[in-house]
N, C-alpha and C. Protein backbone atom coordinates (compact mmCIF):
# COMPACT_ATOMS: atom_id res chain seq x y z
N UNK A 1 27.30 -3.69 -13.41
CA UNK A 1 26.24 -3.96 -12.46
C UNK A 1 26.82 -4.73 -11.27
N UNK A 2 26.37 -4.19 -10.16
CA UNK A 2 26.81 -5.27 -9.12
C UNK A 2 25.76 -5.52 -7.89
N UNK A 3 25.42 -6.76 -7.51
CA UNK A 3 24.71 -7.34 -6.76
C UNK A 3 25.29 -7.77 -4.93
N UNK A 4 24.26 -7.55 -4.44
CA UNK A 4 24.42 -8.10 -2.95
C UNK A 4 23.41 -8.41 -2.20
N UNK A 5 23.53 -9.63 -1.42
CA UNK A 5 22.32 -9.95 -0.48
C UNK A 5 22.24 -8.99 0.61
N UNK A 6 21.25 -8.84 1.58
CA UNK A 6 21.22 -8.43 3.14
C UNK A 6 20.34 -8.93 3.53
N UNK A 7 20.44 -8.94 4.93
CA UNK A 7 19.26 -9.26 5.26
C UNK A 7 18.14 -8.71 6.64
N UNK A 8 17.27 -8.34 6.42
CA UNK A 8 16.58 -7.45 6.95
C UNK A 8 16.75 -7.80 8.05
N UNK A 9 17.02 -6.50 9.48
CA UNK A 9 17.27 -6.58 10.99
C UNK A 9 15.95 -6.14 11.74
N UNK A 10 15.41 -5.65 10.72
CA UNK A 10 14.22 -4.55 11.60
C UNK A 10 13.36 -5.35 12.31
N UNK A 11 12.96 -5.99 13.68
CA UNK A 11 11.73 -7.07 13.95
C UNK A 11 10.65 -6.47 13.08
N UNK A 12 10.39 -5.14 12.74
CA UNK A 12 8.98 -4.45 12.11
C UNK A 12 9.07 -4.79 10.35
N UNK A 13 10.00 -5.73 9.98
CA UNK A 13 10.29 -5.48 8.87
C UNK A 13 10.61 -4.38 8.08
N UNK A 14 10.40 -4.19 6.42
CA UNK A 14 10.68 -3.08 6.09
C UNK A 14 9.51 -2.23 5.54
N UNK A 15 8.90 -1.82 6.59
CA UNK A 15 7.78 -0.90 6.20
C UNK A 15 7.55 0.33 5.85
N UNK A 16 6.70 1.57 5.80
CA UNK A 16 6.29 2.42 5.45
C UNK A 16 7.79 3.54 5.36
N UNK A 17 8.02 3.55 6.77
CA UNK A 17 9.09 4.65 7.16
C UNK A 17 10.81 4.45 6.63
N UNK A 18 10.74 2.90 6.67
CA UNK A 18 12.28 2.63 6.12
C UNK A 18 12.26 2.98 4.83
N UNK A 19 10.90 2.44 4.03
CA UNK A 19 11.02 2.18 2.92
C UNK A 19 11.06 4.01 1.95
N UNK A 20 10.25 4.68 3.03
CA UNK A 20 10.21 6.03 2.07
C UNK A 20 12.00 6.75 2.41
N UNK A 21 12.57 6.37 3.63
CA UNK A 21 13.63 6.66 3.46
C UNK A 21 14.58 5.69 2.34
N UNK A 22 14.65 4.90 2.61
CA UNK A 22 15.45 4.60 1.26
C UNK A 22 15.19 4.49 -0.26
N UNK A 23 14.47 5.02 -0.40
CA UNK A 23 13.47 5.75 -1.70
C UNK A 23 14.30 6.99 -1.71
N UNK A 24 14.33 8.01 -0.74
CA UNK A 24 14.73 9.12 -1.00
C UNK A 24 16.58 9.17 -1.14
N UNK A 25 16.76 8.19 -0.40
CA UNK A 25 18.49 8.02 -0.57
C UNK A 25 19.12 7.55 -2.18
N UNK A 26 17.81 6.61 -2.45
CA UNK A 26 17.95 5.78 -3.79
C UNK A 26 17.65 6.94 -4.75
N UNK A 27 17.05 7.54 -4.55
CA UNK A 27 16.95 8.84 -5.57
C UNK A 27 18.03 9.84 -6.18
N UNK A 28 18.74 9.83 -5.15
CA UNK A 28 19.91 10.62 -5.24
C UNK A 28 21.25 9.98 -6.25
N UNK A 29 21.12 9.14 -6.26
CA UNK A 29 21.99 8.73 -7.03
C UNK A 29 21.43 8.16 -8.86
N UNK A 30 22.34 8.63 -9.79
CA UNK A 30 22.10 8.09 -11.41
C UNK A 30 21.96 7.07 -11.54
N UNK A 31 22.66 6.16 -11.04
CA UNK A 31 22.10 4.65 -11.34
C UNK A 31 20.67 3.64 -11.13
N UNK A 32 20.50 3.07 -11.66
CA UNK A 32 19.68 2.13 -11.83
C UNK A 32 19.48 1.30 -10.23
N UNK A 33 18.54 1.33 -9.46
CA UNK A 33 18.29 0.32 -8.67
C UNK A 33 17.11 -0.36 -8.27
N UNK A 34 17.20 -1.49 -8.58
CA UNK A 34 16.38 -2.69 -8.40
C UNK A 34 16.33 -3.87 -7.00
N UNK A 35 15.39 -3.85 -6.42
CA UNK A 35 15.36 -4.40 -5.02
C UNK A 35 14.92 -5.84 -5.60
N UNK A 36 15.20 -6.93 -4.94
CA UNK A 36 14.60 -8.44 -4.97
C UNK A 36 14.31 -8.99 -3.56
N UNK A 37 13.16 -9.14 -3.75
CA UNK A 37 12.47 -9.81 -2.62
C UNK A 37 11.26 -11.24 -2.90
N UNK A 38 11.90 -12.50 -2.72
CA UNK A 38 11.35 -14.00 -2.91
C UNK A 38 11.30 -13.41 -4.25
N UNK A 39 11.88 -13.49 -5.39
CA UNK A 39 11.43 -13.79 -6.42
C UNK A 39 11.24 -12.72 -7.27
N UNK A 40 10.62 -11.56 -6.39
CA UNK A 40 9.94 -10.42 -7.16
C UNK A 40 11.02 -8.94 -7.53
N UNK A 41 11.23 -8.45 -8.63
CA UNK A 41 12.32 -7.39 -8.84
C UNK A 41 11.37 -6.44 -8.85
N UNK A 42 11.89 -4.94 -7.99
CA UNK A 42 11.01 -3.77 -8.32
C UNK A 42 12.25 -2.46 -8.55
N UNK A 43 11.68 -1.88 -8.92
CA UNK A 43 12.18 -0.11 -9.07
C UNK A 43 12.47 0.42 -7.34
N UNK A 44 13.62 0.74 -7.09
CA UNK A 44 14.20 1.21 -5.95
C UNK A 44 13.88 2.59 -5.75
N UNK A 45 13.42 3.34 -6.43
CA UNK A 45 13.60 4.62 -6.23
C UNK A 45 12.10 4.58 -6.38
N UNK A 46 10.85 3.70 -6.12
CA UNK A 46 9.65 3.99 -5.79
C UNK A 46 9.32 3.07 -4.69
N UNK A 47 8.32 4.25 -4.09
CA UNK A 47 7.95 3.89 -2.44
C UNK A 47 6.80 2.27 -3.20
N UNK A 48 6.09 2.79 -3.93
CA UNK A 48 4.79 1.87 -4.02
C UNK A 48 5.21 0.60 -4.26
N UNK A 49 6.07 0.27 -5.87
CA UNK A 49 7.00 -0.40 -5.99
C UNK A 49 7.56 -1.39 -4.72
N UNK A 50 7.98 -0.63 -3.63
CA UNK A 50 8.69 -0.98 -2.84
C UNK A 50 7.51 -1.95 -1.77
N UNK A 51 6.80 -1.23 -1.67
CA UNK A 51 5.66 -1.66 -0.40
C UNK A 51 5.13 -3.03 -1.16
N UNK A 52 4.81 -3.58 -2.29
CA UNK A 52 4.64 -4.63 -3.08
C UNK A 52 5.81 -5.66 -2.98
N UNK A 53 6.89 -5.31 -2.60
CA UNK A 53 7.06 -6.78 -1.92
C UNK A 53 7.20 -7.14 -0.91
N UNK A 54 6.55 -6.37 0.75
CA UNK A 54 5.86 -7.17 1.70
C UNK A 54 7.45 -7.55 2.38
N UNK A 55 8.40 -6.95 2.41
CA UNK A 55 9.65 -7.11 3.19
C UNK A 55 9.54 -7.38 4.54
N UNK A 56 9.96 -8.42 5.34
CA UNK A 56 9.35 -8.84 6.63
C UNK A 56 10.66 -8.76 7.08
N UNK A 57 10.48 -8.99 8.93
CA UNK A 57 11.65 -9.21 9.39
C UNK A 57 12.48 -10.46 8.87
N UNK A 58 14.02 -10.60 9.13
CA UNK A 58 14.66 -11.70 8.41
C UNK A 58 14.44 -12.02 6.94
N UNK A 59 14.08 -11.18 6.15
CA UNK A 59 13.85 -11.87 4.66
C UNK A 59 15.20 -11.05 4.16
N UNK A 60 15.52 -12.25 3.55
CA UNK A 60 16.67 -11.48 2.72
C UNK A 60 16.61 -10.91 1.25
N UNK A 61 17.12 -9.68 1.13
CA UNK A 61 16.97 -8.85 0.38
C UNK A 61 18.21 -8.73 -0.73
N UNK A 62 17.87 -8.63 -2.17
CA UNK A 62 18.87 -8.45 -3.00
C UNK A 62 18.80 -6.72 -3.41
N UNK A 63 20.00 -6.40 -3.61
CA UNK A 63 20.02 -5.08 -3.99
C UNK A 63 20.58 -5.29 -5.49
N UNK A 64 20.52 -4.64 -6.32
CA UNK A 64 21.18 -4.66 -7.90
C UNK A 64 20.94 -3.32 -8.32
N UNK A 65 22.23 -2.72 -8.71
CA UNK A 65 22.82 -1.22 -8.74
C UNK A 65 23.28 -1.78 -10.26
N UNK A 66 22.93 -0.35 -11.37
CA UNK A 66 23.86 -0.28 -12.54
C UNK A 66 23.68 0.88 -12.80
N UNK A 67 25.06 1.22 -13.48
CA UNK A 67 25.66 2.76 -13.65
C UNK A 67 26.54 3.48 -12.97
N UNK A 68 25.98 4.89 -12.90
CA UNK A 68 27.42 5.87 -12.67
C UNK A 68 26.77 5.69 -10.92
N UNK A 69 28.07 5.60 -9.84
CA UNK A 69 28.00 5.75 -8.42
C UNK A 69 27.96 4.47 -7.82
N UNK A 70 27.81 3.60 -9.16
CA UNK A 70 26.94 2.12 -7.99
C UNK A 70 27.63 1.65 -7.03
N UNK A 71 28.96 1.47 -6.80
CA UNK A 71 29.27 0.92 -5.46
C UNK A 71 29.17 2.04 -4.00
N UNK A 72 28.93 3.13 -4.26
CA UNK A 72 28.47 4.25 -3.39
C UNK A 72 27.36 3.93 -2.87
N UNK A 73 25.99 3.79 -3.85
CA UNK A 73 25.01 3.61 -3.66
C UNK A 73 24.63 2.54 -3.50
N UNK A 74 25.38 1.25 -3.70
CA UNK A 74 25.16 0.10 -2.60
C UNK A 74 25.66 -0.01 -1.61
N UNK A 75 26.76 0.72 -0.88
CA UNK A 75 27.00 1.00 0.39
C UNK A 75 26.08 1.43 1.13
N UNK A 76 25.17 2.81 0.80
CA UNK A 76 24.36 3.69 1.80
C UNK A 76 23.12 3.05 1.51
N UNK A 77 22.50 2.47 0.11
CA UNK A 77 21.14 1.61 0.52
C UNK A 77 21.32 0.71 1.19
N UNK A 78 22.60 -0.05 1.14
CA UNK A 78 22.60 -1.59 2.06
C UNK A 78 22.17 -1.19 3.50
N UNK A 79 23.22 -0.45 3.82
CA UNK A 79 23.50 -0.28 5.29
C UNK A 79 22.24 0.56 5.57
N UNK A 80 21.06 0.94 4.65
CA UNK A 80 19.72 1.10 5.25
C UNK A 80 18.86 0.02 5.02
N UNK A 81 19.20 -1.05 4.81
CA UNK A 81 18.40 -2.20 4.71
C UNK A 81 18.54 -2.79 5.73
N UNK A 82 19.90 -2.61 6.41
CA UNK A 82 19.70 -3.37 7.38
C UNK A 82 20.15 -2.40 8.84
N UNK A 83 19.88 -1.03 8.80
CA UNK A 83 19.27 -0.44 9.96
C UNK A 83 17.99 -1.04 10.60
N UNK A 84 17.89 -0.73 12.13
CA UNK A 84 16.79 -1.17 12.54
C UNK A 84 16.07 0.21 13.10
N UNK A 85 15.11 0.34 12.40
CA UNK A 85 14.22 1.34 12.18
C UNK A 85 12.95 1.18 13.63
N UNK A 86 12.62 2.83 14.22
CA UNK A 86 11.38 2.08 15.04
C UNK A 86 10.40 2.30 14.55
């Protein structure tokens, strides 16, 4: 398993449009991923999941990957966490 902070760039935070894209990126890969936001752990590879923890601009975000691909797939979710989306 391996872990990393980021931290959100978007002024819009991480809303509707980021979030269904990195849902669909997180999908693609076998491993396990779990987002942390203040406290709260959710399922990465669901939009709803995702929209429940209220990701704002500047909040920093934990990613946690386990299994087959994970340092792949914390490369391309990170670096969509902290795209700035319009």
């Amino acid at each position: 398993m391996i872990t990393k902070t980021f931290k959100i760039m978007n002024p819009a935070g991480f809303h509707v449009r980021p979030i269904k894209t990195f849902v669909q990126a997180a999908s693609q890969y076998p491993c396990k991923v779990n987002v942390i936001n203040k406290g709260k752990k959710v399922n990465g590879k669901s939009s709803l999941s995702m929209l429940t923890l209220g990701i704002a601009a500047q909040d920093e975000v934990t990613l946690e990957i386990d299994g087959e691909q994970e340092e792949e797939a914390m490369k391309t979710l990170g670096d969509l966490l902290v795209q700035i989306h319009e």
